[in-house]
Protein backbone atom coordinates (compact mmCIF):
# COMPACT_ATOMS: atom_id res chain seq x y z
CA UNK A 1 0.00 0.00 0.00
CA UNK A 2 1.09 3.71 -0.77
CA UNK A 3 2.06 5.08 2.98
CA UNK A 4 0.17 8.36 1.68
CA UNK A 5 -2.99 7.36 -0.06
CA UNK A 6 -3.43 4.30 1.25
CA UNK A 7 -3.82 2.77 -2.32
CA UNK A 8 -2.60 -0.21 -3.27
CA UNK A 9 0.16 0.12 -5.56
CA UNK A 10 0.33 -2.00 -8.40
CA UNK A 11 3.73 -3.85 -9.57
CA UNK A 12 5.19 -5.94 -12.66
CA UNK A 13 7.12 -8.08 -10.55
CA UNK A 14 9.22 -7.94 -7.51
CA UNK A 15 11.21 -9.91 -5.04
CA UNK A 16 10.94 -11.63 -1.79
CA UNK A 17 14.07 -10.52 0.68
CA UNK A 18 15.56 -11.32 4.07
CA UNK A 19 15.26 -8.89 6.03
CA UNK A 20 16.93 -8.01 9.46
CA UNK A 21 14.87 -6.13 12.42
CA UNK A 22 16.40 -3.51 14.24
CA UNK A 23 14.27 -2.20 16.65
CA UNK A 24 10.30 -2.29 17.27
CA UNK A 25 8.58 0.78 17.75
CA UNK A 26 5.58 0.09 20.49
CA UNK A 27 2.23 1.62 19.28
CA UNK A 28 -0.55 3.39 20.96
CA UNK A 29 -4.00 4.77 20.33
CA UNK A 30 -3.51 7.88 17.04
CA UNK A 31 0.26 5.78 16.22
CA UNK A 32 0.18 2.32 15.25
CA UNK A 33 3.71 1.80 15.99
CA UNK A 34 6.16 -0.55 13.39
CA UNK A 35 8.87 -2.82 12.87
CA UNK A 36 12.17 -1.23 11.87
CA UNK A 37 14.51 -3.48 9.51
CA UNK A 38 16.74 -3.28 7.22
CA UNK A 39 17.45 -5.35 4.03
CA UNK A 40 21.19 -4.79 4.26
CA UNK A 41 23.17 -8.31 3.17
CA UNK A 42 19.84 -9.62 2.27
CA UNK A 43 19.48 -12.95 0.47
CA UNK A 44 16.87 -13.72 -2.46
CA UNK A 45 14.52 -15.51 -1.00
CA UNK A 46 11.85 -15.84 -4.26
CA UNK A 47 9.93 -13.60 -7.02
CA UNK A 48 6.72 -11.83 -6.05
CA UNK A 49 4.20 -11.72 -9.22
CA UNK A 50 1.16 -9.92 -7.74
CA UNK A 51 0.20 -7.75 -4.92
CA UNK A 52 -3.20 -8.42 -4.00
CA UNK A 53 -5.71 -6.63 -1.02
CA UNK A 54 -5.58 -10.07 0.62
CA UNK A 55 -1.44 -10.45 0.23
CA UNK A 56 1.59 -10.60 -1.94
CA UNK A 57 1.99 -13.52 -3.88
CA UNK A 58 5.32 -15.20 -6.17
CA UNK A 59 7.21 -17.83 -6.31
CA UNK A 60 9.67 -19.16 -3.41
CA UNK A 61 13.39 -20.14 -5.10
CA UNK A 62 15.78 -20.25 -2.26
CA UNK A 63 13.67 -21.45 0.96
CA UNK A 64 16.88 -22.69 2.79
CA UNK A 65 17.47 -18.78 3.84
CA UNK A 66 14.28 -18.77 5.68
CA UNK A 67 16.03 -21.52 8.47
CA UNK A 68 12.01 -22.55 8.43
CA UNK A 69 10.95 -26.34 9.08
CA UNK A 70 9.27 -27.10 5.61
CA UNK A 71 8.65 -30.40 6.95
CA UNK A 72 6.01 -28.97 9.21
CA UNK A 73 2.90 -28.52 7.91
CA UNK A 74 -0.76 -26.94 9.40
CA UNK A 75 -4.13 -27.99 7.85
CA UNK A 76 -6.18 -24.76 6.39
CA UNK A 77 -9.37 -24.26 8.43
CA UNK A 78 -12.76 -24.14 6.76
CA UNK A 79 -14.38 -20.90 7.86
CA UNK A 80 -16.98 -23.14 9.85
CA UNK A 81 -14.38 -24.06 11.77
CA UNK A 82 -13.09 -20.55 12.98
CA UNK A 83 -14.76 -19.99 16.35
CA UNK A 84 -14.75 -16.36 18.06
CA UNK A 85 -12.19 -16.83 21.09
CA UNK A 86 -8.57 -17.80 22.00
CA UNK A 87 -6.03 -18.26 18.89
CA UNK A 88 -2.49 -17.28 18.78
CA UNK A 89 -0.34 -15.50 15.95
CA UNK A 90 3.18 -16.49 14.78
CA UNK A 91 5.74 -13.10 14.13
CA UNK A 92 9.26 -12.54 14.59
CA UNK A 93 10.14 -9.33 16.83
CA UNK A 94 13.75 -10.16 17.46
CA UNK A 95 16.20 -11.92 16.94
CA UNK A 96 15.20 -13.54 13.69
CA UNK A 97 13.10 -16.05 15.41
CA UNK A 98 9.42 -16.78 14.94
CA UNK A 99 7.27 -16.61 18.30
CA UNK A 100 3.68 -17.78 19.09
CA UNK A 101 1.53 -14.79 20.86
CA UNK A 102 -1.85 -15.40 22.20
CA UNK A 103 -4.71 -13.32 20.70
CA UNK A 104 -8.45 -13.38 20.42
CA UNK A 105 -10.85 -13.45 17.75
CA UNK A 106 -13.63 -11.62 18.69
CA UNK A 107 -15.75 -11.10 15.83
CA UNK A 108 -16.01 -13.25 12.12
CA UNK A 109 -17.74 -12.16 9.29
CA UNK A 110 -18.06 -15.27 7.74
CA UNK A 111 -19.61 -14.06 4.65
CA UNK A 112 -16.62 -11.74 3.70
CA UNK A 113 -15.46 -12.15 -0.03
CA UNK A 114 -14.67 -8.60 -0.57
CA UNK A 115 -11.71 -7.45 1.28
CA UNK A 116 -9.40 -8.61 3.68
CA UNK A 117 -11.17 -7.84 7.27
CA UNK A 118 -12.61 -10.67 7.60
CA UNK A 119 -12.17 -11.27 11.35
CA UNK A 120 -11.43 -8.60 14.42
CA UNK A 121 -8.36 -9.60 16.14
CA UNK A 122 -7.45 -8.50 19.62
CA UNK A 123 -3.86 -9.09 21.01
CA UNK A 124 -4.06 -10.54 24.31
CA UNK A 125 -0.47 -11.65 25.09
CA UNK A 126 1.22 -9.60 28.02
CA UNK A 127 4.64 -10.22 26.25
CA UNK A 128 3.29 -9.26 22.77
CA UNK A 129 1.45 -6.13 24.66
CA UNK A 130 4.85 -4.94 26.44
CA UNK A 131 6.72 -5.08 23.24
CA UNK A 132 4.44 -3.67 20.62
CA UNK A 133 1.56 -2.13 22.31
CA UNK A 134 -0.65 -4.59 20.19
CA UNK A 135 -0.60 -4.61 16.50
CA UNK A 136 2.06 -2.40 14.81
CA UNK A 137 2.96 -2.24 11.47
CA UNK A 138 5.34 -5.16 9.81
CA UNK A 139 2.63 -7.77 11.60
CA UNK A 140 1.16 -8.00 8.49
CA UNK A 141 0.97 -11.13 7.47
CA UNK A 142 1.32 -12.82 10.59
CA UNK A 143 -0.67 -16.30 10.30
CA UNK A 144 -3.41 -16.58 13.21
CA UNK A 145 -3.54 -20.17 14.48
CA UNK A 146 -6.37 -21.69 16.19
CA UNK A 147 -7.10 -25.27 17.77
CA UNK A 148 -3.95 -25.94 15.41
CA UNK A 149 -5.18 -24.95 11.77
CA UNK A 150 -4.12 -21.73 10.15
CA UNK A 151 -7.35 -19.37 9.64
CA UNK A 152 -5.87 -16.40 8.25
CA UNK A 153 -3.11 -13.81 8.78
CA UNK A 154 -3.17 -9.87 10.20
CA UNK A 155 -3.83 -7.46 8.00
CA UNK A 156 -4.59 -4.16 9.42
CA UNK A 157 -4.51 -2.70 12.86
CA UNK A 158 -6.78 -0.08 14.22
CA UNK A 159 -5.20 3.16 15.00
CA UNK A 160 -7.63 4.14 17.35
CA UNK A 161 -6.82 1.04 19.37
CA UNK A 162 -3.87 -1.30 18.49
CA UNK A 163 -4.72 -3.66 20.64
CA UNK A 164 -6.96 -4.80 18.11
CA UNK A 165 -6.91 -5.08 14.30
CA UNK A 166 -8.15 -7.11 10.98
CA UNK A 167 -7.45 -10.63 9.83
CA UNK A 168 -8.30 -11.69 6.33
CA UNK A 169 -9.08 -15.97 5.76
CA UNK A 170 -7.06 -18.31 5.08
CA UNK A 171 -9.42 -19.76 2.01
CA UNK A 172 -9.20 -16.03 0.17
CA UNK A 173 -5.15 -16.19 0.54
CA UNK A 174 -5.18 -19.98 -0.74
CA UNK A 175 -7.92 -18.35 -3.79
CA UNK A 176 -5.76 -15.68 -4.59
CA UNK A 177 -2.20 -17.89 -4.51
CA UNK A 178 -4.09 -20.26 -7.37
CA UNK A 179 -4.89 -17.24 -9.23
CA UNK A 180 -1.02 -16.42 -9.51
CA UNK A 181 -0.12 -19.64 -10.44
C-alpha cells in the first residue's frame, strides 16, 4: 500500500528478501507503531508476481534462507471451523526467530469475499502487549492459528486502538495464490 494514499500500488514483478529487524517501535492509540529493519546483506529468497488486497503472492526459489521447518505442515481451516475466542499468531520481533503470541478473535464475518477484514483480532499476550503495544505495522501477514489450523493472517490494525486489528481468511489467501499460479 502507498504510505500516503493508502492505495494499493500496483507492480510488474518484484522480489521476496531477508530482512533483518532492528528495533520495534511500540504503538498506541492515534500511532500504530512498526517494525524497523533493514534489508542490508539480504538474500533472495523468491519472485513476487502480484500484490493483492488479501497479500503478496510469487514464487519461493531459495527457501533454505528462511532456516524454516518445511517439513512442518498446518491444515487450512474451513471458515466453519473458525470460532470467536482464543487463537495465537506467529511473528518474529527479534532476533530472527518466529514466536507464538496469544490473541483473540472476537468477531467473524463469515460471509466476507470482498476485502481482507474478515475477522477482528485483539492481542491478548502480556509479552506481545509490552513489546508492541498490540498490532504495529510489519505484523502483516502474521498467520493466526487456532485449535492448530491456520485461519488467516493480520492485516490491518486499528489506530484508534492497536490492541486490536483485521485478519483476512485463510481460504481467500489460498484463492488468490491459485490465481497467480
Amino acid at each position: 500500500m502507498d504510505i500516503d494514499t493508502e492505495e494499493l500500488i500496483t507492480i510488474s514483478s518484484g522480489e521476496f528478501v531477508t530482512t533483518n529487524i532492528i528495533s520495534v517501535i511500540k504503538g498506541e492509540a492515534g500511532n500504530p507503531g512498526r517494525i524497523q529493519g533493514t534489508i542490508e546483506e539480504q538474500t533472495s529468497i523468491g519472485n513476487i508476481s502480484k500484490n493483492t488486497p488479501f497479500g503478496v503472492f510469487g514464487t519461493l526459489k531459495n527457501a533454505s534462507s528462511l532456516n524454516a521447518n518445511l517439513t512442518k505442515t498446518i491444515p487450512v481451516a474451513l471458515r466453519d471451523e473458525i470460532k470467536e475466542g482464543q487463537a495465537s499468531i506467529i511473528c518474529t520481533l527479534e532476533n530472527n526467530e518466529k514466536k507464538e503470541y496469544k490473541v483473540e478473535i472476537e468477531k467473524i464475518y463469515k460471509n466476507n469475499n470482498a476485502d481482507n477484514k474478515s475477522m477482528v483480532i485483539r492481542i491478548t499476550d502480556e509479552e506481545l502487549l509490552e513489546k508492541t503495544g498490540g498490532i504495529i505495522q510489519g505484523m502483516s501477514g502474521s498467520p493466526i492459528i487456532q485449535n492448530g489450523k491456520f485461519v488467516g493472517a493480520l492485516t490491518h490494525v486499528l489506530v484508534s486502538d492497536p490492541k486490536k486489528g483485521y485478519g483476512v481468511f485463510a481460504d481467500l489467501m489460498i484463492k488468490q495464490a491459485r490465481e497467480v499460479s
